[in-house]
N, C-alpha and C. Protein backbone atom coordinates (compact mmCIF):
# COMPACT_ATOMS: atom_id res chain seq x y z
N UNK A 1 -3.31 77.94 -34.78
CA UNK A 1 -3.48 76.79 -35.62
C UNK A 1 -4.65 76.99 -36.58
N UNK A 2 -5.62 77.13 -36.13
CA UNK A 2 -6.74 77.69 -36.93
C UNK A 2 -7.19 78.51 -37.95
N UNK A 3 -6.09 79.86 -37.38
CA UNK A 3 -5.87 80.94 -38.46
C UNK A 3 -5.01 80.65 -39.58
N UNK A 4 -3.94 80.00 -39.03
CA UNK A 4 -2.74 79.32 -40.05
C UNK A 4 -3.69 78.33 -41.08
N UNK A 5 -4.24 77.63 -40.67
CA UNK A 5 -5.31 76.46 -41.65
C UNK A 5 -5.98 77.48 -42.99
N UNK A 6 -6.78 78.36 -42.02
CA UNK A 6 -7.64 78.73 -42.94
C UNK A 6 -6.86 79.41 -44.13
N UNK A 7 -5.56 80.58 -43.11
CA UNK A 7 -4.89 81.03 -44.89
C UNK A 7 -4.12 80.32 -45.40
N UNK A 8 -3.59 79.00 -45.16
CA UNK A 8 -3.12 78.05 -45.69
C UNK A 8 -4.25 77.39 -47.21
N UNK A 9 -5.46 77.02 -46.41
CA UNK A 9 -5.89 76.74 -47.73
C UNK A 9 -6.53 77.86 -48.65
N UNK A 10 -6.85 78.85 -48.12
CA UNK A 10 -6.87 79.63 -49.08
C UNK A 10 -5.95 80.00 -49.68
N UNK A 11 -4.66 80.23 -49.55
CA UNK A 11 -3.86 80.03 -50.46
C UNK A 11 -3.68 79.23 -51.23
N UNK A 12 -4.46 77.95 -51.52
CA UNK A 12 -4.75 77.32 -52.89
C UNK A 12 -5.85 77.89 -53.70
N UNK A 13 -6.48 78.85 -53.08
CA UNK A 13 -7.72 79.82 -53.87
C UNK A 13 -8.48 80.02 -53.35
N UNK A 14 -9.99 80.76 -53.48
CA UNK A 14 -10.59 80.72 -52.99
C UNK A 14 -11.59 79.79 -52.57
N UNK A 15 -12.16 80.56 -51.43
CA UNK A 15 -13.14 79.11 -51.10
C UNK A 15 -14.28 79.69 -50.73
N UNK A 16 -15.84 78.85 -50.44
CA UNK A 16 -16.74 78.80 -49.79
C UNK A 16 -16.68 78.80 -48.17
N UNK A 17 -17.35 80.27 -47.17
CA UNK A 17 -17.30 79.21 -45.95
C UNK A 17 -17.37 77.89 -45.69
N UNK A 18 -18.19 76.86 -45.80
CA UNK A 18 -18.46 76.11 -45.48
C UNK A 18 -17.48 75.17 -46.27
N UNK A 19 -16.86 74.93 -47.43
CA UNK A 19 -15.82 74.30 -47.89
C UNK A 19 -14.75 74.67 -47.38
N UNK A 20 -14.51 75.41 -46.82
CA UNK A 20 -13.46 75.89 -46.03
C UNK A 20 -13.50 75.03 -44.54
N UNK A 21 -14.65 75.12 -44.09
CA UNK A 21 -14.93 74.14 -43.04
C UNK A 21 -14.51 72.85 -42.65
N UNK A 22 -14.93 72.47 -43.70
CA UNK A 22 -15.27 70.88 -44.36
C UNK A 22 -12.87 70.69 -44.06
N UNK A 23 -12.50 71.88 -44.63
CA UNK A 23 -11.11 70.94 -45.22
C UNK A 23 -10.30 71.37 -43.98
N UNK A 24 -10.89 72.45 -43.28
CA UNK A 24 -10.12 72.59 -41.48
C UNK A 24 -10.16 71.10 -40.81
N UNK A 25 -11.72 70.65 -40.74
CA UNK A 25 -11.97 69.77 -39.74
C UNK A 25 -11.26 68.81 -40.09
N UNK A 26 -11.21 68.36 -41.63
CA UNK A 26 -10.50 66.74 -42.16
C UNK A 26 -9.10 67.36 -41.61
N UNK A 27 -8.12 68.55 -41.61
CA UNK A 27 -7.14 68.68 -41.16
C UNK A 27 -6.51 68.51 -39.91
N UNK A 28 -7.43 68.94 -39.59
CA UNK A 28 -7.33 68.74 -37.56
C UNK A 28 -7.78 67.44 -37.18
N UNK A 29 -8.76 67.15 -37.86
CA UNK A 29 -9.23 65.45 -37.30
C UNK A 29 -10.24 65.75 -36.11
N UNK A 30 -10.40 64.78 -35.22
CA UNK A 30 -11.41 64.98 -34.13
C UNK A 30 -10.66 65.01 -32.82
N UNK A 31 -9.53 65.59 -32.95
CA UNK A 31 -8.90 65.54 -31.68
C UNK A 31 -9.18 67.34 -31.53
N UNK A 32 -9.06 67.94 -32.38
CA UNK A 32 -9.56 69.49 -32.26
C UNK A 32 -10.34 69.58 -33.72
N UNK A 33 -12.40 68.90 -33.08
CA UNK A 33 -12.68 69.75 -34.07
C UNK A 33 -13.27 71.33 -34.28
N UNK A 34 -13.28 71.64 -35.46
CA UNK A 34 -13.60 73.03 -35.66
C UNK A 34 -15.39 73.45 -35.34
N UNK A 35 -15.38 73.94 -34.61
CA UNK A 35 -17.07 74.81 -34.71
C UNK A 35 -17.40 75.92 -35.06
N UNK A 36 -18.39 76.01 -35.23
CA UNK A 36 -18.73 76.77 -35.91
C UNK A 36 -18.47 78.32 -34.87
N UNK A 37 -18.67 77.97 -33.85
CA UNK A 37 -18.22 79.39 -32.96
C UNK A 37 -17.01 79.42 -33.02
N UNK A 38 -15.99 78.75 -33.62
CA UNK A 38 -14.36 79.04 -33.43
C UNK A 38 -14.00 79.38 -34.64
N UNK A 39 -14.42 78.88 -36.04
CA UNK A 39 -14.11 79.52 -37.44
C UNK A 39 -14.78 80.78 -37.69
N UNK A 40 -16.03 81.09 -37.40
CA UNK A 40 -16.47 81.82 -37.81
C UNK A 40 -15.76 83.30 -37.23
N UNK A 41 -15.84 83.30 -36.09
CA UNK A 41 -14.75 84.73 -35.30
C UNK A 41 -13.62 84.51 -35.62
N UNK A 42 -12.85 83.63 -36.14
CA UNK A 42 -11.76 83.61 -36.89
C UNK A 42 -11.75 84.21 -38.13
N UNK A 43 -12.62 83.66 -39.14
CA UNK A 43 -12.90 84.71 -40.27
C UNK A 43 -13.09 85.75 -39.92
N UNK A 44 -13.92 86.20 -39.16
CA UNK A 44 -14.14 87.75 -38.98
C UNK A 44 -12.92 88.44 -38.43
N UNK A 45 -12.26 88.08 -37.63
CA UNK A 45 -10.82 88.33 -37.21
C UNK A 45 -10.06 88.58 -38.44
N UNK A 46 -9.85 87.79 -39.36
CA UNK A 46 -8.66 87.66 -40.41
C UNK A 46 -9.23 89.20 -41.66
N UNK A 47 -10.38 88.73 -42.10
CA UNK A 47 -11.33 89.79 -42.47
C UNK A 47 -11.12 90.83 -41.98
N UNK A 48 -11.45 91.56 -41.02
CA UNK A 48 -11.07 92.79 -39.89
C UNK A 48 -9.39 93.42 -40.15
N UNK A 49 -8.96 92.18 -40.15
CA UNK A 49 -7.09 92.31 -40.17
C UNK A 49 -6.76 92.21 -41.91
N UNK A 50 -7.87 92.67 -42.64
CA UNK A 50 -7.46 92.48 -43.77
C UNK A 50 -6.50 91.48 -44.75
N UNK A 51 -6.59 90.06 -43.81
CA UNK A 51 -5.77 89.05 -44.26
C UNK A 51 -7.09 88.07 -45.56
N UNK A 52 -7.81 88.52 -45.08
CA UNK A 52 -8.88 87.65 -46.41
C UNK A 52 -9.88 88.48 -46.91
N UNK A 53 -10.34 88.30 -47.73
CA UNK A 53 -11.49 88.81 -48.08
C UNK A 53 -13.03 87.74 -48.34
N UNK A 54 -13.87 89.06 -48.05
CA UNK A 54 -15.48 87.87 -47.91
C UNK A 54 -16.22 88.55 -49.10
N UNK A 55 -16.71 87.91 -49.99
CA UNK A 55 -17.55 88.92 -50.87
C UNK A 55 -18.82 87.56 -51.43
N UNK A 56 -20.06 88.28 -51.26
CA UNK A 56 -20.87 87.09 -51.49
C UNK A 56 -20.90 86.57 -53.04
N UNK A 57 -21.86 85.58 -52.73
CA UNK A 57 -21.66 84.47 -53.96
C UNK A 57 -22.88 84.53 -54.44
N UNK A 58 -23.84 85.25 -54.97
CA UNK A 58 -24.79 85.43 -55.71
C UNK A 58 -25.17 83.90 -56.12
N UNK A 59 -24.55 82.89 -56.57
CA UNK A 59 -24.80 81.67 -57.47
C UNK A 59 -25.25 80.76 -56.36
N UNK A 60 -24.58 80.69 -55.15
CA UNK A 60 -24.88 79.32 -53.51
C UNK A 60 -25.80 80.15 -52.99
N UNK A 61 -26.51 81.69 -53.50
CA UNK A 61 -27.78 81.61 -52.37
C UNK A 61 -27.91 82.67 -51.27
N UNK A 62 -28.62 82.95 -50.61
CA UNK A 62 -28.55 84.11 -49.80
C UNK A 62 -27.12 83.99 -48.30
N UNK A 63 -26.82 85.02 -47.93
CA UNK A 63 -26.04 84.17 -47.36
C UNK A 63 -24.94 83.60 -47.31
N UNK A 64 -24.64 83.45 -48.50
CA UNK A 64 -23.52 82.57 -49.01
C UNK A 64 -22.34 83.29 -49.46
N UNK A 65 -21.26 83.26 -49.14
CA UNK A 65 -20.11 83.85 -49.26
C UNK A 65 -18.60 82.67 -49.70
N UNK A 66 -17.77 83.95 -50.50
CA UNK A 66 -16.46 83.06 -51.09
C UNK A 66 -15.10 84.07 -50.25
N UNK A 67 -14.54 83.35 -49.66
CA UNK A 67 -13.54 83.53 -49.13
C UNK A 67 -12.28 83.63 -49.71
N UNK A 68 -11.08 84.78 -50.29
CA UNK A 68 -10.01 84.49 -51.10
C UNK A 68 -9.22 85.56 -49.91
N UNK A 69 -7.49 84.80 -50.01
CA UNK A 69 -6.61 85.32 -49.36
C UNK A 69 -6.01 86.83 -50.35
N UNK A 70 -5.54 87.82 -49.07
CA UNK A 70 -5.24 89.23 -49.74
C UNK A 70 -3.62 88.37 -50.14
N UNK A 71 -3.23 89.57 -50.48
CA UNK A 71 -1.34 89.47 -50.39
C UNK A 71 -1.32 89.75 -49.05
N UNK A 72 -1.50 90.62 -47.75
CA UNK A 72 -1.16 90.99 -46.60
C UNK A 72 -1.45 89.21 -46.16
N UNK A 73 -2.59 88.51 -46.26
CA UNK A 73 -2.84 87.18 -46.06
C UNK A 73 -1.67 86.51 -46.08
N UNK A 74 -1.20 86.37 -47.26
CA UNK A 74 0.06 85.81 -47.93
C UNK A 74 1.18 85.35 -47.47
N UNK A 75 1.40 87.34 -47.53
CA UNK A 75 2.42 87.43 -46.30
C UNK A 75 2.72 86.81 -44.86
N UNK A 76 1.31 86.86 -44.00
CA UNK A 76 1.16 87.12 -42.79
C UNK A 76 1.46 85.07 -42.73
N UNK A 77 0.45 84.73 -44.00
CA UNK A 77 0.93 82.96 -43.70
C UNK A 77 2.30 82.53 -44.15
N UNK A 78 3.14 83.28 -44.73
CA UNK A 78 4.49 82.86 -45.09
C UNK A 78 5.27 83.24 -43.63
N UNK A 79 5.50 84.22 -43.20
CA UNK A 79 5.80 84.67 -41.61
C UNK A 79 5.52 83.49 -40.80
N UNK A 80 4.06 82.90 -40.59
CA UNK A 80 3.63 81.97 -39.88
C UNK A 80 4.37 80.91 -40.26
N UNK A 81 4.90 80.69 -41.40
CA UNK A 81 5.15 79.21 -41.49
C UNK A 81 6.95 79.46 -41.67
N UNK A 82 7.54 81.03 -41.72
CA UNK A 82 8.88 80.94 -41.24
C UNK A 82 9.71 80.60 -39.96
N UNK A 83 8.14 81.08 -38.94
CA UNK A 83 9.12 81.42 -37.99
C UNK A 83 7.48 80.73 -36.62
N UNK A 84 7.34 79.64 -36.92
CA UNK A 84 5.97 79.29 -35.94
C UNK A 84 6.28 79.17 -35.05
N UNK A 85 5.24 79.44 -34.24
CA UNK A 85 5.69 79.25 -32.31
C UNK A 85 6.12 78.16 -31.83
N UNK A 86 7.17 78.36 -30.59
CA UNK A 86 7.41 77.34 -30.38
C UNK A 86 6.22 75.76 -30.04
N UNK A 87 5.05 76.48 -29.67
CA UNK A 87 3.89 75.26 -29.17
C UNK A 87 3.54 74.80 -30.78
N UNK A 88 3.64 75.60 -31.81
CA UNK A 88 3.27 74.58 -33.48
C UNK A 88 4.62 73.86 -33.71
N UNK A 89 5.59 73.88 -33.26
CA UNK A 89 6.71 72.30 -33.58
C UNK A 89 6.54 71.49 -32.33
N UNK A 90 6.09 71.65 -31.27
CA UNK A 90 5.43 70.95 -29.85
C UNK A 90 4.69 70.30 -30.03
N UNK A 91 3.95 70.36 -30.19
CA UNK A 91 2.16 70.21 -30.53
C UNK A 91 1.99 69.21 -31.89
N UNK A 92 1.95 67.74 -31.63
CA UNK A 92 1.41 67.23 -32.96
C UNK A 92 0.73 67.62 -33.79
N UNK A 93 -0.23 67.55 -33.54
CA UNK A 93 -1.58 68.65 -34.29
C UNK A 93 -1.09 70.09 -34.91
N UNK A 94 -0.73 70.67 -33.94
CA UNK A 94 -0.49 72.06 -34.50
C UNK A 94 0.68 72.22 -35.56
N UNK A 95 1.87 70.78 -35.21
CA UNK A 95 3.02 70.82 -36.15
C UNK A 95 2.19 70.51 -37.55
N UNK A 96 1.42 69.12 -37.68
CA UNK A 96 1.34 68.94 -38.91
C UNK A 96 -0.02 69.81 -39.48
N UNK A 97 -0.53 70.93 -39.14
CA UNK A 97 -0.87 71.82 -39.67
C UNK A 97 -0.07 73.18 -40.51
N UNK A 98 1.17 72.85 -39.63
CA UNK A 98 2.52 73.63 -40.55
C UNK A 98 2.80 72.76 -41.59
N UNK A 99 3.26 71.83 -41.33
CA UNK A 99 3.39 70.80 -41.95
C UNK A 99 2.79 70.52 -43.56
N UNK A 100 1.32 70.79 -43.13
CA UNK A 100 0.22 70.73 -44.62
C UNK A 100 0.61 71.87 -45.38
N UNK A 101 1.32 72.82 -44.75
CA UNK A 101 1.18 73.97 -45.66
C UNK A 101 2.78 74.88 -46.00
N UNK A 102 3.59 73.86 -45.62
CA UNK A 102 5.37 74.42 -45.41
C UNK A 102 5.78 74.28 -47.00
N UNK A 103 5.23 73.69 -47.69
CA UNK A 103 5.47 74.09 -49.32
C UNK A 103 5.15 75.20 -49.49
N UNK A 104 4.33 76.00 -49.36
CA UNK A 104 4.10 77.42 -49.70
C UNK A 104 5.51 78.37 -49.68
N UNK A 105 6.39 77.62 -48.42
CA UNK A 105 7.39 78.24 -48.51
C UNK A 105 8.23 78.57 -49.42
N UNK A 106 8.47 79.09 -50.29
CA UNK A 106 9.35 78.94 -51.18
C UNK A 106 10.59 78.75 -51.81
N UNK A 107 11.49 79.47 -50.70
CA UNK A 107 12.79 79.03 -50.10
C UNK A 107 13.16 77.35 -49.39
N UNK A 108 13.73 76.62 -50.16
CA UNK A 108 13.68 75.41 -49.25
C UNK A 108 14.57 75.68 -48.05
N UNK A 109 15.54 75.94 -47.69
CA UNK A 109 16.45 76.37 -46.19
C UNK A 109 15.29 76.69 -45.46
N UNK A 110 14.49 78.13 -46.01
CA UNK A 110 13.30 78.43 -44.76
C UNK A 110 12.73 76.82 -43.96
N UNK A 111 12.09 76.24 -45.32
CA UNK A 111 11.29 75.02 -44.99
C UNK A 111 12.36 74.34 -44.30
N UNK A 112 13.33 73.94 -44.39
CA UNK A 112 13.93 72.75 -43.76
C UNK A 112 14.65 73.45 -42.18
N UNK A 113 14.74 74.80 -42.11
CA UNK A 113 14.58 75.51 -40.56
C UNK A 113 13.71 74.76 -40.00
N UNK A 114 12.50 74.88 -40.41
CA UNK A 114 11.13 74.46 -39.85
C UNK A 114 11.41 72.93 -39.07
N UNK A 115 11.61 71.87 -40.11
CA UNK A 115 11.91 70.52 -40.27
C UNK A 115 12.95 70.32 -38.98
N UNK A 116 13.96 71.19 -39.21
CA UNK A 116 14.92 71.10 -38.18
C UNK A 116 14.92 71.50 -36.52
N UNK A 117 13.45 72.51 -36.29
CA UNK A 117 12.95 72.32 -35.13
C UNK A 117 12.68 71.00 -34.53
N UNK A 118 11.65 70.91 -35.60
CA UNK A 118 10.70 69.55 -34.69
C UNK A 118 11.97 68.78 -35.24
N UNK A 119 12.72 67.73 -35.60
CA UNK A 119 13.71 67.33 -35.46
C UNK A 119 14.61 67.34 -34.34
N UNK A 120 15.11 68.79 -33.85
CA UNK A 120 16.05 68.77 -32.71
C UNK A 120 14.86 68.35 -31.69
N UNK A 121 14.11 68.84 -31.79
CA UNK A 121 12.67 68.46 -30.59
C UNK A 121 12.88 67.04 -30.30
N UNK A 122 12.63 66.50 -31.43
CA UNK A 122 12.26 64.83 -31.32
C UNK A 122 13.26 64.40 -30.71
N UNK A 123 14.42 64.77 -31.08
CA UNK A 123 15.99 64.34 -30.69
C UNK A 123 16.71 64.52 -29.46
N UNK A 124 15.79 65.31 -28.49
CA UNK A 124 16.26 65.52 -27.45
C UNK A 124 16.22 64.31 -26.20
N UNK A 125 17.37 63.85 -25.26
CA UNK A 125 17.28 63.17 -24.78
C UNK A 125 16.09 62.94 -23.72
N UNK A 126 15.01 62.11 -24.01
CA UNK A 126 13.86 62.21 -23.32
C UNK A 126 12.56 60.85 -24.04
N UNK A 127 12.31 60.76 -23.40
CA UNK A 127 11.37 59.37 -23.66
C UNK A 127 9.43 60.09 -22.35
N UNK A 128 8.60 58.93 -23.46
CA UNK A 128 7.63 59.54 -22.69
C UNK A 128 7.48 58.17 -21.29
N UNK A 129 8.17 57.69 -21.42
CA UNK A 129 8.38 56.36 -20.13
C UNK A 129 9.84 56.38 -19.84
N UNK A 130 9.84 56.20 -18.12
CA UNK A 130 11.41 56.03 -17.20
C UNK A 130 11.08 54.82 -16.65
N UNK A 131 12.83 54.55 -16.43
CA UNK A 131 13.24 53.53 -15.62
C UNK A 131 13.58 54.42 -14.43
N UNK A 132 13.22 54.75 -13.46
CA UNK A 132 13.80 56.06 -12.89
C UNK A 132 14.60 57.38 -13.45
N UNK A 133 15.77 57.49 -13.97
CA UNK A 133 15.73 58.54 -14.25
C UNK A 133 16.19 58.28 -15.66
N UNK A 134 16.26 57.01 -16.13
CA UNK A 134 17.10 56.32 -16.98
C UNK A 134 15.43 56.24 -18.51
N UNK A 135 15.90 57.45 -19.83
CA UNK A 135 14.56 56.86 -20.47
C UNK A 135 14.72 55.54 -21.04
N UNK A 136 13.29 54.94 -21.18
CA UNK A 136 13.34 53.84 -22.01
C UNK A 136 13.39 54.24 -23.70
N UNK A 137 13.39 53.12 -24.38
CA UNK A 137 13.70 52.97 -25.74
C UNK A 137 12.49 52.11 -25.57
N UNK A 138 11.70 52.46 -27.13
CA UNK A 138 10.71 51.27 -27.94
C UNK A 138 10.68 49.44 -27.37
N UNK A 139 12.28 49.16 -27.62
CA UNK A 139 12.27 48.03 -27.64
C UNK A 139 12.85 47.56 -25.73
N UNK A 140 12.57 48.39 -25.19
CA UNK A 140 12.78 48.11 -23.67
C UNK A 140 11.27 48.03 -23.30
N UNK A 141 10.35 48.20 -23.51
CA UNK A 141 9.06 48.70 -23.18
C UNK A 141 7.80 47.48 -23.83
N UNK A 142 7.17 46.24 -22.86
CA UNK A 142 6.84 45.41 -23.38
C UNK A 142 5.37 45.62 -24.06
N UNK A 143 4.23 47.02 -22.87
CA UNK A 143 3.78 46.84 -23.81
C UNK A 143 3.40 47.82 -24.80
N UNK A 144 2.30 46.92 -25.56
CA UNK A 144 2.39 47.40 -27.03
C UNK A 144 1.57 48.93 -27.37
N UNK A 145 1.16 49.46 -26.69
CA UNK A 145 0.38 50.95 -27.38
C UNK A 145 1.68 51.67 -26.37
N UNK A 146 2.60 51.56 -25.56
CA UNK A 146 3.61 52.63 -25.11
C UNK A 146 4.44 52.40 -26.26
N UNK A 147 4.82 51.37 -26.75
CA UNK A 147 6.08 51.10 -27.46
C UNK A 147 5.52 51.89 -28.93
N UNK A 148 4.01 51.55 -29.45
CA UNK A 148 3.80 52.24 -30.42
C UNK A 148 4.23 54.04 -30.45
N UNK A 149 3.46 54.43 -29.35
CA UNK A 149 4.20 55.71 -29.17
C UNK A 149 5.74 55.98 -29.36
N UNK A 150 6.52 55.45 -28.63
CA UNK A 150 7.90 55.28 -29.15
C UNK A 150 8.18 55.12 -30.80
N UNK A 151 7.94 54.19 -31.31
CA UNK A 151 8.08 53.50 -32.48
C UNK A 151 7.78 54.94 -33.48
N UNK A 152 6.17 54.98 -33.09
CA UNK A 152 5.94 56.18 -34.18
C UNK A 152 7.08 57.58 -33.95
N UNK A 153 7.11 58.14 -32.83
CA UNK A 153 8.23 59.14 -33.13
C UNK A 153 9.35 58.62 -33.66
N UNK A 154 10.18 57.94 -33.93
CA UNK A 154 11.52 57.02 -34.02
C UNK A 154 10.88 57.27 -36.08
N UNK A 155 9.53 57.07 -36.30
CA UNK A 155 9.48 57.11 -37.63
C UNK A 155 9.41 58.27 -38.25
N UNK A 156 8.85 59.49 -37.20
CA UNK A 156 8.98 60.63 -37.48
C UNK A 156 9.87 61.15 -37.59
N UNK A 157 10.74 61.22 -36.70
CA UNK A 157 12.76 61.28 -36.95
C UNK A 157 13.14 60.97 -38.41
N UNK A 158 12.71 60.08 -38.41
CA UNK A 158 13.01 58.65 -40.03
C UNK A 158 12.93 59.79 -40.90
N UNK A 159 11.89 59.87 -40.96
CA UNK A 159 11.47 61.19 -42.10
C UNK A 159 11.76 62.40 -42.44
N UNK A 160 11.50 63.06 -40.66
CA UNK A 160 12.41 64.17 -40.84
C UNK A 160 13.79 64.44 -41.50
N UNK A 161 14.73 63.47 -40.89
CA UNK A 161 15.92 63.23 -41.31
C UNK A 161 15.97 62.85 -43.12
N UNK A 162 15.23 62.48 -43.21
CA UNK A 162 15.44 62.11 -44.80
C UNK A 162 14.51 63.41 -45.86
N UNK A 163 13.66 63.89 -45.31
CA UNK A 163 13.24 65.29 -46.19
C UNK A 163 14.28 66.19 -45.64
N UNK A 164 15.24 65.99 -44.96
CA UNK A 164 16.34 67.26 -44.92
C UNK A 164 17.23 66.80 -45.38
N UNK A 165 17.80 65.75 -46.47
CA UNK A 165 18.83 64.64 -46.48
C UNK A 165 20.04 64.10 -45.99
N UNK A 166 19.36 63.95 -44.80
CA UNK A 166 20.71 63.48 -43.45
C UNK A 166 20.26 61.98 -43.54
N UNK A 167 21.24 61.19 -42.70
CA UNK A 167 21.35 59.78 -42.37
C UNK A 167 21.17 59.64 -41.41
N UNK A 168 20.22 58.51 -40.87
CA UNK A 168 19.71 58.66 -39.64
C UNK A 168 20.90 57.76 -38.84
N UNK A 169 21.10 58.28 -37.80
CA UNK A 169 21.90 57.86 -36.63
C UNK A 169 21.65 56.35 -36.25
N UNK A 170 22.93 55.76 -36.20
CA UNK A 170 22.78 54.55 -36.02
C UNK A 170 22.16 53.80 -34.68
N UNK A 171 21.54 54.68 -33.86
CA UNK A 171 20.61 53.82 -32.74
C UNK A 171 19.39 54.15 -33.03
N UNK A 172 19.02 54.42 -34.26
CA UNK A 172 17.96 54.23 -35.06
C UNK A 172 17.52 53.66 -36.10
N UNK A 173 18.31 52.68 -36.90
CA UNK A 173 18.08 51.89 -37.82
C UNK A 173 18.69 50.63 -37.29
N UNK A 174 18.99 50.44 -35.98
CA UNK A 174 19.65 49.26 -35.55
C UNK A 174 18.72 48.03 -34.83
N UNK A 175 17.71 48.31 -34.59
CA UNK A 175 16.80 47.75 -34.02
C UNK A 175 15.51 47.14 -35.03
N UNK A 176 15.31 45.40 -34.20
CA UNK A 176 13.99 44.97 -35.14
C UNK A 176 13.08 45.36 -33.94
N UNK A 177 12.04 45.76 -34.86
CA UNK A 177 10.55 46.02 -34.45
C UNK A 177 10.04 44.85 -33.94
N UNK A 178 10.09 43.66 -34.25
CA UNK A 178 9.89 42.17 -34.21
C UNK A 178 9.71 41.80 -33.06
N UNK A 179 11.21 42.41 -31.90
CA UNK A 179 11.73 41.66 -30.46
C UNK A 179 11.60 42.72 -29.98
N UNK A 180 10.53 43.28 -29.18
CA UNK A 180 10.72 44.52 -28.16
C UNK A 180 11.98 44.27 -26.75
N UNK A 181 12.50 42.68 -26.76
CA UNK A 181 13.78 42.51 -26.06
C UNK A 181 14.86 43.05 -26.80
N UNK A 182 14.57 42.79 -28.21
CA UNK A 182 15.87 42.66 -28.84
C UNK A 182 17.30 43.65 -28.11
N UNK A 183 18.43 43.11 -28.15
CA UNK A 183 19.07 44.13 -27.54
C UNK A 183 19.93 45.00 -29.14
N UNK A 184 20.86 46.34 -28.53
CA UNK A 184 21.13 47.14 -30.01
C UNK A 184 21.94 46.85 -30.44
N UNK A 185 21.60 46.39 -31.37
CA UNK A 185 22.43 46.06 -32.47
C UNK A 185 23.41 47.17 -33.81
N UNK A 186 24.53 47.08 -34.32
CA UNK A 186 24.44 48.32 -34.82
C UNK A 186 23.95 47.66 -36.40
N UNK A 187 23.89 49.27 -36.94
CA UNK A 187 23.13 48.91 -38.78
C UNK A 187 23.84 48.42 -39.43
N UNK A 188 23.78 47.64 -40.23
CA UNK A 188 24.86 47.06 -41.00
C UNK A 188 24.96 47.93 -42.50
């Protein structure tokens, strides 16, 4: 996830360590943030593997270095974002770090492969709450931060399905948000 970030945004150009920093952490958020012991051996890793280059910055100061992706970089993040592990379409976090950077792709089919993982993912029969063996649905589930969980994947589907331009299945647009009783109704 980390390595993918960094040549992700360097593939919008080059950067400053530390601006480079700055746009990992807003990416990841504070559920994984970045330190400075985990980027930095990452750069040196990618550097080493000839995926970036470091060359200092005379103008920010002693010290100070600009970070720009090679073509092997390029490459190595287009690969990453053809064919990501199964734990980056798993993994919230790690998906929408593909996610930030699946335009690079250039081929749309590649990109919408991608889309169509986490899609079949989402789609698989399974809920994060049972009735015994029976899953619940959003609107079976009274209260309100489980049902949000529900709700929000159900919107992620939403989306998915519509950046690949499919129609979402009718036990998904059939339901108000309103009545967590409500029973299913179909879409009209």
């Amino acid at each position: 996830m980390l390595e993918l970030a960094i040549l992700g945004f360097l593939a919008g150009g080059p950067l400053p360590g530390h601006e480079l920093r700055r746009r990992v952490s807003q990416l990841t958020g504070y559920t994984r943030p970045v330190s400075d012991g985990s980027l930095y051996p990452a750069i040196n890793r990618l550097t080493r593997a000839g995926l970036i280059e470091r060359r200092a910055d005379p103008a920010a100061g002693a010290a100070r270095y600009v970070l720009s992706l090679t073509a092997a970089g390029r490459a190595e993040m287009l690969q990453r974002l053809r064919k990501p592990a199964d734990h980056e379409i798993t993994d919230f976090t790690r998906f929408y770090v593909v996610l930030a950077f699946l335009s690079h792709l250039p081929d749309v089919a590649e990109r919408h492969a991608v889309l169509r993982r986490r899609l079949e993912l989402l789609e698989e029969p399974a809920s994060f709450f049972y009735d015994n063996e029976r899953p619940l649905r959003a609107e079976e589930i009274a209260d309100p931060y489980r049902r949000g969980m529900l709700l929000t994947a159900r919107a992620e589907r939403t989306w998915l399905r519509e950046a690949l331009g499919e129609k979402a299945p009718v036990f998904d647009t059939g339901y108000t948000d309103s009545d967590p009783h409500a029973s299913v109704a179909p879409a009209s």
